[in-house]
C-alpha atoms as a PDB file:
ATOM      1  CA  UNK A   1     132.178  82.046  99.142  1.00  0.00           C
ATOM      2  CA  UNK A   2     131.980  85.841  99.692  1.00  0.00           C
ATOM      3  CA  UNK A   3     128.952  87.457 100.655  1.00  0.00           C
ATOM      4  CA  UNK A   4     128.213  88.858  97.288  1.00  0.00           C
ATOM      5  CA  UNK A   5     128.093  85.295  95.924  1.00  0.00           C
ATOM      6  CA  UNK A   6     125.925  84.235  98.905  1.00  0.00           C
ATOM      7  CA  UNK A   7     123.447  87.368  97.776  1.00  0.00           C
ATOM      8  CA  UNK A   8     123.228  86.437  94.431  1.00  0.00           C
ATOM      9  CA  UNK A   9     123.082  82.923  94.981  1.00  0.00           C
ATOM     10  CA  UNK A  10     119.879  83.194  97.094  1.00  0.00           C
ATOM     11  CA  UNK A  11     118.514  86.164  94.864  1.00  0.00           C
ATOM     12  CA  UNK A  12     118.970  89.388  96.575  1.00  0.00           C
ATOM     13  CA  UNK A  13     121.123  91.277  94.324  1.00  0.00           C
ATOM     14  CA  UNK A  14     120.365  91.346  90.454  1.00  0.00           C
ATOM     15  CA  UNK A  15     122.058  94.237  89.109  1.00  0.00           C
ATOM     16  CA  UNK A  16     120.749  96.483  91.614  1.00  0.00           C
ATOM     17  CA  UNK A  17     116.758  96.207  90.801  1.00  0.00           C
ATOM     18  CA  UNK A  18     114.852  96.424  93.436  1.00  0.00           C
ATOM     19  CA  UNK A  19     112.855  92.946  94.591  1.00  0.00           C
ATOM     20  CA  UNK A  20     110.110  93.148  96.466  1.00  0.00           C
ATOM     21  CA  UNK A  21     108.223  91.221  99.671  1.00  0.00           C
ATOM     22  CA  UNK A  22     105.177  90.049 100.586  1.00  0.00           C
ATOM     23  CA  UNK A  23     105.253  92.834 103.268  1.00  0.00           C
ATOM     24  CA  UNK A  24     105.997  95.312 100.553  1.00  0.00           C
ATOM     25  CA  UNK A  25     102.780  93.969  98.103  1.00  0.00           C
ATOM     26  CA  UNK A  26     100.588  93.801 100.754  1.00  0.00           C
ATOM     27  CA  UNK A  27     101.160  97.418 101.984  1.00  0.00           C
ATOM     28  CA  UNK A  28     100.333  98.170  97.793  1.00  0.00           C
ATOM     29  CA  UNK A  29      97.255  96.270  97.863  1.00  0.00           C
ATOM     30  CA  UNK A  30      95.751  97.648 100.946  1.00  0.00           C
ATOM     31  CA  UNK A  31      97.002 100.857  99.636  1.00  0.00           C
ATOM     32  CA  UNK A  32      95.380 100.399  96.204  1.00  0.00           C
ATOM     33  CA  UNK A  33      92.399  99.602  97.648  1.00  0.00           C
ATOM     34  CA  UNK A  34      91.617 102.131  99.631  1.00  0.00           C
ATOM     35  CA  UNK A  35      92.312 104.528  96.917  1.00  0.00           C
ATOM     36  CA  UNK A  36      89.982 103.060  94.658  1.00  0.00           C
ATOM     37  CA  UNK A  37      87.043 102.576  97.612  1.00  0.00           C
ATOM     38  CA  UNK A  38      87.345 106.871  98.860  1.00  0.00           C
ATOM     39  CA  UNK A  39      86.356 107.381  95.290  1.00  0.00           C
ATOM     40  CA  UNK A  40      83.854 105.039  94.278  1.00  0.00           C
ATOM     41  CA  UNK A  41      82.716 105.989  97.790  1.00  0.00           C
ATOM     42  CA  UNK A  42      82.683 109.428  97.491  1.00  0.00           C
ATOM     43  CA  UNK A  43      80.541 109.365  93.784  1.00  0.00           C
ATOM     44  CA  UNK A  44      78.097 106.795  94.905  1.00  0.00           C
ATOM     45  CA  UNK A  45      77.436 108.787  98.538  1.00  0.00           C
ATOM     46  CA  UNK A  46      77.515 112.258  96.632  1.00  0.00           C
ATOM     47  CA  UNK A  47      79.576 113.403  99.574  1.00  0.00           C
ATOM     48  CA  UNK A  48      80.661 116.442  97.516  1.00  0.00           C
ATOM     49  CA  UNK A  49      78.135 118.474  96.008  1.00  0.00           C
ATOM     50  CA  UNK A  50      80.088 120.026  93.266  1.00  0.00           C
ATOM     51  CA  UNK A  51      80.750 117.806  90.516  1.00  0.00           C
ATOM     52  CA  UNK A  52      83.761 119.109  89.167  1.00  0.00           C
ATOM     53  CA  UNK A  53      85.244 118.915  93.079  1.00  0.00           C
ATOM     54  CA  UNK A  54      84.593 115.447  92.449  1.00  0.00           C
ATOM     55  CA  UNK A  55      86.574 115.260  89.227  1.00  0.00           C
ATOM     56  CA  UNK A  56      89.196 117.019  90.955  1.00  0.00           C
ATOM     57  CA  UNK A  57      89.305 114.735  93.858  1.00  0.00           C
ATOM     58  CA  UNK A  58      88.856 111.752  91.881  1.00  0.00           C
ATOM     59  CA  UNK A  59      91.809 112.499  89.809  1.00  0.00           C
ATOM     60  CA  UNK A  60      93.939 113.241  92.760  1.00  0.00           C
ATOM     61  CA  UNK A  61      93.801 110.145  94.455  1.00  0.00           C
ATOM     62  CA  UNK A  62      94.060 108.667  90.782  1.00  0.00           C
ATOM     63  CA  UNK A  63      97.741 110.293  90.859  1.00  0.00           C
ATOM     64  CA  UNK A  64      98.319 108.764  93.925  1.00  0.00           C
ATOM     65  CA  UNK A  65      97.133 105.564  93.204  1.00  0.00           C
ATOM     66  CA  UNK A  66      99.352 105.402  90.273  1.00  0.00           C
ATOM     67  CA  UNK A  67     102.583 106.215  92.169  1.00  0.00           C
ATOM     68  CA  UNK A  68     101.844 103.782  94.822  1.00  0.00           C
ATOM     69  CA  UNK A  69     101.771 100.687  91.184  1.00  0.00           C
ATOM     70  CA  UNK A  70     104.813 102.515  90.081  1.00  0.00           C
ATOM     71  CA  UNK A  71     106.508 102.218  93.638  1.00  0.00           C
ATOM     72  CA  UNK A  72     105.287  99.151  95.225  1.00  0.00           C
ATOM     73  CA  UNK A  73     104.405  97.035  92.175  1.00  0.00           C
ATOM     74  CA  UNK A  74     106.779  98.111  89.663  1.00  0.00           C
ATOM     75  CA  UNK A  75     109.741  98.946  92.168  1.00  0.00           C
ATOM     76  CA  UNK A  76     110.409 101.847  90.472  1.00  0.00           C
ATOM     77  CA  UNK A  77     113.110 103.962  92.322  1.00  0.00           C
ATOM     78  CA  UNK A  78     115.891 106.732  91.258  1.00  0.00           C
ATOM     79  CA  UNK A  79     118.605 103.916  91.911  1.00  0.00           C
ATOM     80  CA  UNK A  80     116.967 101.164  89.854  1.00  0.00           C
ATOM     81  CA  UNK A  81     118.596 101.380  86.056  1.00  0.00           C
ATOM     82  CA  UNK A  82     120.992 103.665  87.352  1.00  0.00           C
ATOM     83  CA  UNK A  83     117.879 105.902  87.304  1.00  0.00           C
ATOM     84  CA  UNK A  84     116.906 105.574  83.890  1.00  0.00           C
ATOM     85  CA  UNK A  85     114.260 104.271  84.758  1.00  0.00           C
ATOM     86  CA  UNK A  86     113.112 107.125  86.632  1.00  0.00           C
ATOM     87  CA  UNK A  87     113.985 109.525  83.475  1.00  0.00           C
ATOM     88  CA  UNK A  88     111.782 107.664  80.769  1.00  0.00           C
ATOM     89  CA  UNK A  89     109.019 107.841  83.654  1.00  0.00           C
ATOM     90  CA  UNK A  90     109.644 111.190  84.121  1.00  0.00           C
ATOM     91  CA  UNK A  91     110.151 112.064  79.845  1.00  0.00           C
ATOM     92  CA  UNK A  92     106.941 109.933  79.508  1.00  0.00           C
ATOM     93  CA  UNK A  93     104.965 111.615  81.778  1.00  0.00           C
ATOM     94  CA  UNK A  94     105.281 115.077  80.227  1.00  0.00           C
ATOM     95  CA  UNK A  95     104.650 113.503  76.605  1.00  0.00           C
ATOM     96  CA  UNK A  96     101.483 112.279  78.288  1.00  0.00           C
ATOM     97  CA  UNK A  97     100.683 115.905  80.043  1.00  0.00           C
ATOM     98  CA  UNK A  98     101.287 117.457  76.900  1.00  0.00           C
ATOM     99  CA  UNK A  99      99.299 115.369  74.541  1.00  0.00           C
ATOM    100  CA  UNK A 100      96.364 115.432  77.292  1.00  0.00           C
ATOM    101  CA  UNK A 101      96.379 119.395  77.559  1.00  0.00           C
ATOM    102  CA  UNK A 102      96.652 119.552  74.046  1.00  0.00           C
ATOM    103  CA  UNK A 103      93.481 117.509  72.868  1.00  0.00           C
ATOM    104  CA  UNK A 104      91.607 119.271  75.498  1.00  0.00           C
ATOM    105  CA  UNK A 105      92.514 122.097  74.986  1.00  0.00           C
ATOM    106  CA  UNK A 106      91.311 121.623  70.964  1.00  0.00           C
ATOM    107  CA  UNK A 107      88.310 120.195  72.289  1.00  0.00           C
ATOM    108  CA  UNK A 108      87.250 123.216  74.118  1.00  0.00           C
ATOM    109  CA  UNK A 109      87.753 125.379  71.702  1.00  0.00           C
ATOM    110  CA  UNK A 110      86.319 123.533  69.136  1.00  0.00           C
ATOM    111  CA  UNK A 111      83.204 123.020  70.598  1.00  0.00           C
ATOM    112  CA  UNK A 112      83.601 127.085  71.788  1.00  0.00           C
ATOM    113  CA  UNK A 113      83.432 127.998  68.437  1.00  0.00           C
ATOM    114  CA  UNK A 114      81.723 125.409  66.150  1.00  0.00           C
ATOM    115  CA  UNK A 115      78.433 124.205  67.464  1.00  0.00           C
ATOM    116  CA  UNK A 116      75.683 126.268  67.660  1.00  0.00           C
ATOM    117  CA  UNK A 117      74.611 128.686  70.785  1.00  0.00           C
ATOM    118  CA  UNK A 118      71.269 127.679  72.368  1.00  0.00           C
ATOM    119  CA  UNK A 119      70.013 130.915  70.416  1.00  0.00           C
ATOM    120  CA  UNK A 120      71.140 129.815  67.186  1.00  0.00           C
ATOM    121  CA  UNK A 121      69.024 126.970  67.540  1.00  0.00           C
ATOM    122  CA  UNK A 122      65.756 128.462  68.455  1.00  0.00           C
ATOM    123  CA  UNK A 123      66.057 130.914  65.538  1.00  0.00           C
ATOM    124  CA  UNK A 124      66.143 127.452  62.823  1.00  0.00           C
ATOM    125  CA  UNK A 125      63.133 127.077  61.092  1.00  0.00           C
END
């Protein structure tokens, strides 16, 4: 029995995916909960005054938390897939960015330049 058989035998080695360990989704858990409690934390405490700061902030560590699923939870790597993987994420991610800007960026301008100014409103009978 070589030691290839004797790794796939027990599990180790399935076509190069990585498999993770209790270490590994404990270290995601903690992880993912501390980057959900800074947030709630920070809205709740008002620790930052500005409110779009808070956005900001909020949606950083909402970046972060979502690498640390993609990594830890869904073992996503540049070798796993032969790093296809990695390019749908990637391809996926920009579709997302794009669609996002996009319908904001409609958004804004459509409520720019289609509802009525605070003195339009006091001139209506």
């Amino acid at each position: 029995m070589s030691a290839h058989d004797h790794a796939e035998g027990h599990g180790h080695a399935h076509g190069g995916a990585a498999h993770g360990s209790l270490r590994g989704y404990l270290t995601g858990f903690v992880l993912s909960v501390i980057l959900t409690a800074i947030p709630f934390w920070l809205v709740m405490t008002g620790a930052i005054d500005d409110k779009q700061a808070t956005a900001i902030v909020i949606m950083a560590f909402a970046v972060v938390q979502i690498m640390v699923h993609m990594v830890f939870f869904l073992h996503m790597n540049t070798a796993s897939e032969g790093g296809w993987s990695m390019l749908a994420l990637i391809f996926t991610l920009i579709l997302v960015g794009i669609v996002l800007t996009g319908s904001l960026w409609v958004m804004y301008h459509l409520n720019a330049n289609m509802m009525p100014g605070l003195h339009d409103m006091r001139e209506m009978p």
